[in-house]
Protein backbone atom coordinates (compact mmCIF):
# COMPACT_ATOMS: atom_id res chain seq x y z
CA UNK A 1 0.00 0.00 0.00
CA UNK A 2 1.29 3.39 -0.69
CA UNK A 3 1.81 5.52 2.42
CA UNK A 4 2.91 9.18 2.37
CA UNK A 5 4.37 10.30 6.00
CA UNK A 6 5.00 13.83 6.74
CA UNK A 7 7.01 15.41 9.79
CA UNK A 8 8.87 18.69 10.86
CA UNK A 9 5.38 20.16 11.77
CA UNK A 10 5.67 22.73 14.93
CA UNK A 11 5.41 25.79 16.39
CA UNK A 12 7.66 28.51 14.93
CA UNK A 13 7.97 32.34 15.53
CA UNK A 14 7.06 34.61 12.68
CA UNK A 15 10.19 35.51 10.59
CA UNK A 16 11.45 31.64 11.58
CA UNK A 17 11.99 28.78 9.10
CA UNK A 18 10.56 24.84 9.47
CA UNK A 19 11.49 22.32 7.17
CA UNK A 20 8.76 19.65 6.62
CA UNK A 21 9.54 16.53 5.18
CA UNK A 22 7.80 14.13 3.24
CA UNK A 23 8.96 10.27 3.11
CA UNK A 24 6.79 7.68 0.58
CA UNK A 25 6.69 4.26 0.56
CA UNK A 26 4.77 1.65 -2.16
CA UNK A 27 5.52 3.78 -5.09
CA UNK A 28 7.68 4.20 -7.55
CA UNK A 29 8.78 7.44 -6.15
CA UNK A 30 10.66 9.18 -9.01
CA UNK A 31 7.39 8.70 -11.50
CA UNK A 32 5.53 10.74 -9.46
CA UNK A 33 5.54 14.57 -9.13
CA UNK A 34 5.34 15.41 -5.44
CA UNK A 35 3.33 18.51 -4.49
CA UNK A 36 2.48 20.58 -0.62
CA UNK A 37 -1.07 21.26 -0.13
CA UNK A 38 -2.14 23.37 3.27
CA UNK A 39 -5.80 23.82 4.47
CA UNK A 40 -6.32 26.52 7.31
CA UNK A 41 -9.14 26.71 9.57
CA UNK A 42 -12.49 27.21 8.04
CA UNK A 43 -10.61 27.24 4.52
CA UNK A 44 -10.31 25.12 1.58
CA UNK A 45 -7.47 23.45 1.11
CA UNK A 46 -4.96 25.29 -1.18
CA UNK A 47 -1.80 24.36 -3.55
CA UNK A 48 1.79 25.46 -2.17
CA UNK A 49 4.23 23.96 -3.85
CA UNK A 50 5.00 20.84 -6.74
CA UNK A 51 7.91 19.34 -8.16
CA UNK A 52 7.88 17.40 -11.30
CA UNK A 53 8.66 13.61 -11.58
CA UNK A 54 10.80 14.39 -15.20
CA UNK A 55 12.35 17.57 -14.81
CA UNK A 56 12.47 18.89 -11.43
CA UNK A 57 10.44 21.61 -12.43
CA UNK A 58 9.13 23.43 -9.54
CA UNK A 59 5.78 25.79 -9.13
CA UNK A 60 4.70 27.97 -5.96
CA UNK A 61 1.35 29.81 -5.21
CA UNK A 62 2.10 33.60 -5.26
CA UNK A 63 1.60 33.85 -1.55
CA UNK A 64 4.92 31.57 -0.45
CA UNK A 65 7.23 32.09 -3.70
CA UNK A 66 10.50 33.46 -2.98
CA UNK A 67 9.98 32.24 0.65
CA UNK A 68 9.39 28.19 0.40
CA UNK A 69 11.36 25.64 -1.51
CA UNK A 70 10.45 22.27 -2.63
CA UNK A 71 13.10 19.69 -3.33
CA UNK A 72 13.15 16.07 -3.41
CA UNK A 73 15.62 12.79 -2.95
CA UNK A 74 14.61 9.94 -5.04
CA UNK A 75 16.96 7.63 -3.67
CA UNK A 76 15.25 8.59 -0.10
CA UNK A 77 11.55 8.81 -1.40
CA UNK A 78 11.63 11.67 0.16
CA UNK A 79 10.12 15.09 -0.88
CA UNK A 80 11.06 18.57 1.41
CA UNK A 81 9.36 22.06 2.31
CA UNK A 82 11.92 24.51 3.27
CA UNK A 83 9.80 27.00 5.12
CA UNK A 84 11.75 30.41 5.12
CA UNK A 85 10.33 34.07 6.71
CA UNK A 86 7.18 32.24 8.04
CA UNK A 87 4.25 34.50 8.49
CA UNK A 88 1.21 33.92 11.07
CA UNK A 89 -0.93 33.40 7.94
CA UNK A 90 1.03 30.81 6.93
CA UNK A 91 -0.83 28.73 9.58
CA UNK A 92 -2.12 25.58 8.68
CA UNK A 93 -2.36 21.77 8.10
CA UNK A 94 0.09 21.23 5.27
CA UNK A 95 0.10 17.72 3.41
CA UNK A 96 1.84 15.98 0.48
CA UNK A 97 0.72 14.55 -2.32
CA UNK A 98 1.89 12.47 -4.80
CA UNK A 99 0.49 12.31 -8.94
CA UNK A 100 1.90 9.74 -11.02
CA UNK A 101 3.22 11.51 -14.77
CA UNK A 102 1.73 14.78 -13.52
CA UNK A 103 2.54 17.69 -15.50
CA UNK A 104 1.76 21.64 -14.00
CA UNK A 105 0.30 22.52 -10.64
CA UNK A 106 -3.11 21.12 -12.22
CA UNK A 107 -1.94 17.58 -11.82
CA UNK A 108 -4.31 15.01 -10.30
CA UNK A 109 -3.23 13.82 -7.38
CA UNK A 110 -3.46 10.08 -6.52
CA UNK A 111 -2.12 9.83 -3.23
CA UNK A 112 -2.18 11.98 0.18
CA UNK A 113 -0.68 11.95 3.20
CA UNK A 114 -1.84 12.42 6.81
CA UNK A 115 -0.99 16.33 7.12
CA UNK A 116 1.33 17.83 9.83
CA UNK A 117 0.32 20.75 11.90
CA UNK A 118 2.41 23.90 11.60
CA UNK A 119 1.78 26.88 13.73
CA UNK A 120 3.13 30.60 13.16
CA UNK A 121 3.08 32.42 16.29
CA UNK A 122 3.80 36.58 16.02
């Protein structure tokens, strides 16, 4: 079964960094483009961040660019969030997801993970 664990979750102070990690198991990781996903209370959940399975290619919602980084290790399964100049809005249940071939931020996704809690306290 495929299984998609994320950690580094927390408390941090605005203007702080977290790194969240992401680590997959079942799948064959490096055929699948890895994406962050956060959902805030009372709000829909909303695209952060994806990383292509071919290229590496990476896209960011307008409200973390230039602040978050996505990266990945294939030979770990593992896919990061580098969480730079956090902001109290920035507040939320973040999970991973995983499509298989996808291609641009509008990529189904086939596989989610649990979510880990990450609090931004000013």
């Amino acid at each position: 079964q495929v299984r998609l664990v994320e950690s580094g979750g927390g408390l941090a102070q605005a203007g702080g960094s977290l790194r969240l990690s992401c680590a997959a198991s079942g799948l064959t990781f490096s055929t699948y483009t890895m994406g962050w996903f956060r959902q805030a209370p009372g709000k829909e959940r909303e695209f952060v961040a994806q990383m292509s399975w071919d290229t590496g290619r990476t896209y960011y919602a307008d409200s973390v660019k230039d602040r978050f980084t996505i990266s990945r290790v294939n030979a770990l399964k593992t896919v990061y969030l580098q969480m730079n100049s956090l902001k109290v809005e920035d507040t939320a249940v973040y999970y991973c997801a995983a499509a298989r071939f996808g291609n641009g931020p509008g990529s189904e996704y086939d596989y989610w993970g649990q979510g880990t809690q990450v609090t931004v306290s000013s």
